[in-house]
N, C-alpha and C. Protein backbone atom coordinates (compact mmCIF):
# COMPACT_ATOMS: atom_id res chain seq x y z
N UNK A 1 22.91 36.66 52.87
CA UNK A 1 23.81 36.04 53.81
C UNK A 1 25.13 36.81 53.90
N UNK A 2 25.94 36.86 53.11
CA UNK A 2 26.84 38.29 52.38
C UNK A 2 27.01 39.09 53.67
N UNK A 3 25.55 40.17 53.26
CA UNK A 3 25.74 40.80 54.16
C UNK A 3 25.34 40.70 55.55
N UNK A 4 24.51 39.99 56.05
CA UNK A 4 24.53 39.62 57.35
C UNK A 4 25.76 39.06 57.97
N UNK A 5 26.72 38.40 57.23
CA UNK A 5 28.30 38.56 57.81
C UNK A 5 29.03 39.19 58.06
N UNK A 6 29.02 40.38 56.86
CA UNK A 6 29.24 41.81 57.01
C UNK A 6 28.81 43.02 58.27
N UNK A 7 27.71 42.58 58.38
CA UNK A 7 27.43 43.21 59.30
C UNK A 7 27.77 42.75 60.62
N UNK A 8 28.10 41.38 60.78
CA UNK A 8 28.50 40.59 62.13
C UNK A 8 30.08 41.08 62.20
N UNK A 9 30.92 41.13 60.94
CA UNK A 9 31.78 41.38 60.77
C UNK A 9 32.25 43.05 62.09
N UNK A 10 31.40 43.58 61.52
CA UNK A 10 31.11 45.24 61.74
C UNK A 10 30.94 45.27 63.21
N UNK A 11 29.89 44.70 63.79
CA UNK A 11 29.99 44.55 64.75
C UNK A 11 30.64 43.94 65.98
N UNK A 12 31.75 43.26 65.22
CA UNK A 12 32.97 42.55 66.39
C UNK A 12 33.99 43.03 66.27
N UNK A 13 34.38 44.35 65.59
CA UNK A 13 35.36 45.17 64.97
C UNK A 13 36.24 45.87 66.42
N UNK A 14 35.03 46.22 67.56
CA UNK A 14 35.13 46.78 68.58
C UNK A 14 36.00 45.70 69.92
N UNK A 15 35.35 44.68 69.73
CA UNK A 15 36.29 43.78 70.25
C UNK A 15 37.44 43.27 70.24
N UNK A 16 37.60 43.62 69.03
CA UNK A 16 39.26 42.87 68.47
C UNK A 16 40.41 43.39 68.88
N UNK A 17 39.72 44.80 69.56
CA UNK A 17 41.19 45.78 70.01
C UNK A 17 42.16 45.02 71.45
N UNK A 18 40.71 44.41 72.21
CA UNK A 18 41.38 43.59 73.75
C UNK A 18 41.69 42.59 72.97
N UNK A 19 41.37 41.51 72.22
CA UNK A 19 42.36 40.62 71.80
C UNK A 19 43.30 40.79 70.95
N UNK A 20 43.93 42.16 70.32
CA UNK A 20 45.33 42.21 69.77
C UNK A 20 45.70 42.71 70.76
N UNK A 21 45.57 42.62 72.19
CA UNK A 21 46.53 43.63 73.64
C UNK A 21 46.79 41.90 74.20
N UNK A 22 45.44 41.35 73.85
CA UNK A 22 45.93 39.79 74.39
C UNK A 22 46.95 39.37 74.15
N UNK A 23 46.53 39.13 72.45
CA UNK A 23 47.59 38.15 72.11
C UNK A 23 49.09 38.92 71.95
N UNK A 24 49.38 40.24 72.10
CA UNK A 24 50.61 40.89 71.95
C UNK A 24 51.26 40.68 73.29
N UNK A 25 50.53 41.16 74.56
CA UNK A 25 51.43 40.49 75.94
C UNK A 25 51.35 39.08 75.80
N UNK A 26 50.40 38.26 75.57
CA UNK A 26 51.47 36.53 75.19
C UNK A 26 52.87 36.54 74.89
N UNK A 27 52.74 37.58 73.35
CA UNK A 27 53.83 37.29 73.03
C UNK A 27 55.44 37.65 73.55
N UNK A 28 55.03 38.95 73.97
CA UNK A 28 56.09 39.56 74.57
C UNK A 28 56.47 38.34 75.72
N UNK A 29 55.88 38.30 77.01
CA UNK A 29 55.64 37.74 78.08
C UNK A 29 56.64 36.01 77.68
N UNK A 30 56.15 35.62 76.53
CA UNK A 30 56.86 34.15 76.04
C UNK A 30 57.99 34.72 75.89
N UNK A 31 58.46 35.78 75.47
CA UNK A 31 60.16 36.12 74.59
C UNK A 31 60.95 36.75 76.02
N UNK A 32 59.83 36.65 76.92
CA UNK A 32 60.69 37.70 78.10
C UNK A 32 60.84 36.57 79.20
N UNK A 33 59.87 35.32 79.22
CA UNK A 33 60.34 34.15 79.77
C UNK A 33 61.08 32.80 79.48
N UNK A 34 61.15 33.62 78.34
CA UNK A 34 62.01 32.02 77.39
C UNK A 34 63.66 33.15 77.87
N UNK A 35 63.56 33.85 77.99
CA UNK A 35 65.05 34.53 78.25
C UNK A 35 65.29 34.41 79.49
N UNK A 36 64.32 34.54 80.78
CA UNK A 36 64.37 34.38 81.99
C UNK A 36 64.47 32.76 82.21
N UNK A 37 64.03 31.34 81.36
CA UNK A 37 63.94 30.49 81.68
C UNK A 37 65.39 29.40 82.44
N UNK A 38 65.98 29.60 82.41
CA UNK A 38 67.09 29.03 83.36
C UNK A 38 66.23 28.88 84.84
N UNK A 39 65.36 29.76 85.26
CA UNK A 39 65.37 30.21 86.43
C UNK A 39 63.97 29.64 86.78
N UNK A 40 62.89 29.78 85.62
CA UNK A 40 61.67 29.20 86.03
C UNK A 40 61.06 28.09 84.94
N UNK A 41 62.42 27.22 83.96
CA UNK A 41 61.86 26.44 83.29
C UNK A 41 61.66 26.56 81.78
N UNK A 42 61.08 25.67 81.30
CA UNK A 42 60.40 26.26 79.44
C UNK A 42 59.64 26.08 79.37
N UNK A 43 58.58 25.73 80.15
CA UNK A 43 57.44 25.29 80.69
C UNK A 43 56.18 26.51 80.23
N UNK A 44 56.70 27.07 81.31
CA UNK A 44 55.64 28.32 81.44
C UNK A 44 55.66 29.54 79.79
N UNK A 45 57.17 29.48 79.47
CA UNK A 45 56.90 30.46 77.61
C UNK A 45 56.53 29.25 76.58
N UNK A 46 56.64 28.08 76.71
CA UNK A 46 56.25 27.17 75.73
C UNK A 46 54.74 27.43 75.53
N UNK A 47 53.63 27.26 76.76
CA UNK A 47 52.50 27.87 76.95
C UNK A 47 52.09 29.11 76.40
N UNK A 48 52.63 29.63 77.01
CA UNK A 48 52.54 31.56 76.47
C UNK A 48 52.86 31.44 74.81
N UNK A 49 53.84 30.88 74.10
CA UNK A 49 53.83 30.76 72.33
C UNK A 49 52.88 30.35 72.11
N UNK A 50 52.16 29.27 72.77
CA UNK A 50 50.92 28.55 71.98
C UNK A 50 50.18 29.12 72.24
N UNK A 51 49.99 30.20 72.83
CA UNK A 51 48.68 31.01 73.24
C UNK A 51 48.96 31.80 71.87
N UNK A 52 50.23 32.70 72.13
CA UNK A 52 50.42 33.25 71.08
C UNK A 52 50.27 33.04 69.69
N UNK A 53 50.39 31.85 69.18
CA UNK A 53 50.22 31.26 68.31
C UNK A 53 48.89 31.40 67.57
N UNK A 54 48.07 30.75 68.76
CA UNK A 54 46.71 30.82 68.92
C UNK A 54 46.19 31.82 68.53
N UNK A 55 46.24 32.71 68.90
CA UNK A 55 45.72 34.27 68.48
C UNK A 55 46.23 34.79 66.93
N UNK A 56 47.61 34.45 66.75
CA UNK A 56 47.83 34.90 65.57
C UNK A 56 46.88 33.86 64.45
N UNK A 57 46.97 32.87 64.20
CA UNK A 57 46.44 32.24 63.75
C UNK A 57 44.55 32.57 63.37
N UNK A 58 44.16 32.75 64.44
CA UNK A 58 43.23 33.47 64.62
C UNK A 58 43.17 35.26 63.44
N UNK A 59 43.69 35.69 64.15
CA UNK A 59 43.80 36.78 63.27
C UNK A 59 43.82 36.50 61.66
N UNK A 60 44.81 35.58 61.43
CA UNK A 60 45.25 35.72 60.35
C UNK A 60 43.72 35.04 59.42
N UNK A 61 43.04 33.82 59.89
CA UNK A 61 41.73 33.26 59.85
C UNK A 61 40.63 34.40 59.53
N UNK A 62 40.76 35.55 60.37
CA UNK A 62 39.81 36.88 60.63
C UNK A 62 39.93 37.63 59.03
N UNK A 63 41.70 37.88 58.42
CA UNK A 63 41.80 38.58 57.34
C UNK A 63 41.27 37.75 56.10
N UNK A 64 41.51 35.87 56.14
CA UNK A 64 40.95 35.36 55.08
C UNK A 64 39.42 35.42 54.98
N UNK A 65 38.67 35.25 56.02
CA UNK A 65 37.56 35.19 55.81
C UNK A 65 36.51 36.88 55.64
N UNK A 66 37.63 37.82 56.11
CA UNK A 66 36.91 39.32 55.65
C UNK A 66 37.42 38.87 53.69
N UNK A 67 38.34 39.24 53.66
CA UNK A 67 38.64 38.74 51.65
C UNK A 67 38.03 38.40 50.83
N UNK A 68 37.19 37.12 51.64
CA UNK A 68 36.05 36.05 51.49
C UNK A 68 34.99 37.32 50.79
N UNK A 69 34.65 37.84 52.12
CA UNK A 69 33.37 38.54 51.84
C UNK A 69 33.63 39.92 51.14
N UNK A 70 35.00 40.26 50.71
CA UNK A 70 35.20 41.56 50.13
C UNK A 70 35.08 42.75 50.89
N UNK A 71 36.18 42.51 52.22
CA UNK A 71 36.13 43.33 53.19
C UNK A 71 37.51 43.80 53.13
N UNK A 72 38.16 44.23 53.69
CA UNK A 72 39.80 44.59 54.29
C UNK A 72 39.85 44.48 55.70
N UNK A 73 39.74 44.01 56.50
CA UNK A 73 39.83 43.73 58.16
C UNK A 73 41.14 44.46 58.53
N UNK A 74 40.50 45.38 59.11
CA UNK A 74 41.61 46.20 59.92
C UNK A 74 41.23 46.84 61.40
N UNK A 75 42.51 47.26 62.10
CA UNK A 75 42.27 47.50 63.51
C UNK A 75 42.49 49.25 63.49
N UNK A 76 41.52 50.30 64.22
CA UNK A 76 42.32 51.21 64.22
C UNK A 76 42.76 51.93 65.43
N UNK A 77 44.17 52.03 65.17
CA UNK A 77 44.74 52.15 66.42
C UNK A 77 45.10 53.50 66.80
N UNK A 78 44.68 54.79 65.87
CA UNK A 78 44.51 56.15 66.51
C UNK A 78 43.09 56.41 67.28
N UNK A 79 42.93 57.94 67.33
CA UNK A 79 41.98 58.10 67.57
C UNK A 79 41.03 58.99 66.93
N UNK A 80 39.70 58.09 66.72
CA UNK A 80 39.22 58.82 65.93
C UNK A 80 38.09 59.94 66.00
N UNK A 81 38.24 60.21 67.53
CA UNK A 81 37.29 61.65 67.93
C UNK A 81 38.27 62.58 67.09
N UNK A 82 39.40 62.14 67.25
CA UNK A 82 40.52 63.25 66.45
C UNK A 82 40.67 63.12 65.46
N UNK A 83 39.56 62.68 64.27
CA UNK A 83 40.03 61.81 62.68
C UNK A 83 41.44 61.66 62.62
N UNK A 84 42.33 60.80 64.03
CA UNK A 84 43.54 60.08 63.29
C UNK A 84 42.83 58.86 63.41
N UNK A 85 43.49 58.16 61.82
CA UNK A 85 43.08 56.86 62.02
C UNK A 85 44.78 56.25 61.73
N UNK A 86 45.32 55.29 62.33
CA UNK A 86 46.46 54.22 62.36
C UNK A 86 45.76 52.90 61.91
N UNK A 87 45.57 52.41 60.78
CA UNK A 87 44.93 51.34 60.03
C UNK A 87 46.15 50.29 60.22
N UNK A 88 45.90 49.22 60.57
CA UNK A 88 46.26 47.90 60.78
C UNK A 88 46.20 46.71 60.09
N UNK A 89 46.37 46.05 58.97
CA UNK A 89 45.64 45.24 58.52
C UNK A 89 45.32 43.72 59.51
N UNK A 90 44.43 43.11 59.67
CA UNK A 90 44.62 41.92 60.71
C UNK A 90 46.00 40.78 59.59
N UNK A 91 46.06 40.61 59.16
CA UNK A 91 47.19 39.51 58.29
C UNK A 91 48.49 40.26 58.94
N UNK A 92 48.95 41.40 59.14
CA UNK A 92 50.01 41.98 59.73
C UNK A 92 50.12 41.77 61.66
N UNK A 93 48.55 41.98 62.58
CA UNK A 93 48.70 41.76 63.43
C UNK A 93 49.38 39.82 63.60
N UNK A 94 48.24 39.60 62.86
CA UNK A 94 48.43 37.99 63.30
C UNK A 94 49.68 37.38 63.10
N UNK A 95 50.95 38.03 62.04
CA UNK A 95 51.88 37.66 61.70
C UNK A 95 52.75 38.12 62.79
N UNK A 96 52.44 39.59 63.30
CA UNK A 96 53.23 39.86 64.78
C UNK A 96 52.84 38.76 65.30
N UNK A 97 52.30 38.37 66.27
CA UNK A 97 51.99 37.04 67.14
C UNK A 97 52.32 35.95 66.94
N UNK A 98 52.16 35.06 65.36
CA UNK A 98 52.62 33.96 64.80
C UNK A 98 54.03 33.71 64.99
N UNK A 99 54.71 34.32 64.38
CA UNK A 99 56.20 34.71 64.24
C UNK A 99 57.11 34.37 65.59
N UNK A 100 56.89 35.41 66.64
CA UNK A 100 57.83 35.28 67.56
C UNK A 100 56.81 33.89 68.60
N UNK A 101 55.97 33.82 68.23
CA UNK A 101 55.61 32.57 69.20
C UNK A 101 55.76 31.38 68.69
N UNK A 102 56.12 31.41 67.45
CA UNK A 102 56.57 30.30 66.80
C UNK A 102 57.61 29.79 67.12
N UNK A 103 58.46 31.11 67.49
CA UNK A 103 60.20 30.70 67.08
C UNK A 103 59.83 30.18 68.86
N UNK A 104 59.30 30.85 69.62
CA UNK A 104 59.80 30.60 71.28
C UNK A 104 59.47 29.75 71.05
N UNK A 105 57.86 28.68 70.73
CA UNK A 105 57.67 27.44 70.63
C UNK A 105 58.72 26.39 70.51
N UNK A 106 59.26 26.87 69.24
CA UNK A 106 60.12 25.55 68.84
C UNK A 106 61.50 25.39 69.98
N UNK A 107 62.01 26.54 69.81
CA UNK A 107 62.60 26.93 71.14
C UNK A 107 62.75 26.19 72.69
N UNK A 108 61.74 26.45 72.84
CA UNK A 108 61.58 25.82 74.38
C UNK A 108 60.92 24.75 73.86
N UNK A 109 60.56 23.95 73.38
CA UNK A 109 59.66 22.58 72.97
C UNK A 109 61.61 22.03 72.62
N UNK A 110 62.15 22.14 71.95
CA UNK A 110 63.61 22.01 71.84
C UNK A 110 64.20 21.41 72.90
N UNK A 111 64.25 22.21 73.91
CA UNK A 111 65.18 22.69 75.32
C UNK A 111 64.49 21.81 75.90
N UNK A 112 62.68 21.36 76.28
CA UNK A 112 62.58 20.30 77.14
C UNK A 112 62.74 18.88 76.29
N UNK A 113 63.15 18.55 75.17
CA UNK A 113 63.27 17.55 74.69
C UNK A 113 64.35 17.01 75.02
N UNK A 114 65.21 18.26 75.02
CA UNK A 114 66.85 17.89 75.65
C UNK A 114 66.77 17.63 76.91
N UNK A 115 66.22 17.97 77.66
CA UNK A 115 66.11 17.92 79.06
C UNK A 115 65.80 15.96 79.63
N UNK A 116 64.80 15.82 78.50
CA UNK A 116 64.30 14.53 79.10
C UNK A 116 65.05 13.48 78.21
């Protein structure tokens, strides 16, 4: 069983690259509309954190359960026709994402409390 996770593991390795591009424009996108929000609300980056959130959380779920199986879960973000490899650990992506979508969360969840 072990390794049939391992190997599922292995094989979703390739995917994970579009969801750390996901969940990184969430995040940006929440910190760049919670600054613009005067104009269109807290509405729309309150959303965008919890997405963000979402994903980090996720990630961070991805590094406990590689640990689990005695893996290191990482992203690599050179290229490796060129043996560069840029190793990532996922507990570092997911903490990018967690972090600033946390703070916009509370943030704008804040600002419409005041509001009403």
């Amino acid at each position: 069983m072990k390794q049939f996770l391992l190997n599922m593991m292995t094989a979703m390795m390739p995917a994970m690259v579009p969801l750390v591009w996901i969940g990184g424009i969430l995040a940006v996108l929440a910190v760049v509309l919670y600054l613009l929000a005067s104009k269109a609300g807290y509405k729309p980056p309150l959303w965008l954190s919890r997405g963000a959130m979402a994903f980090g959380i996720f990630f961070l779920a991805c590094q406990g359960a590689g640990m689990v199986l005695g893996a290191n879960p990482s992203i690599n973000f050179g290229d490796p026709r060129e043996f560069e490899f840029i190793l990532v650990d996922f507990w570092k992506i997911g903490l990018a994402m967690l972090i600033p979508g946390w703070i916009i969360w509370s943030f704008a969840s804040n600002k419409l409390s005041q509001k009403t």
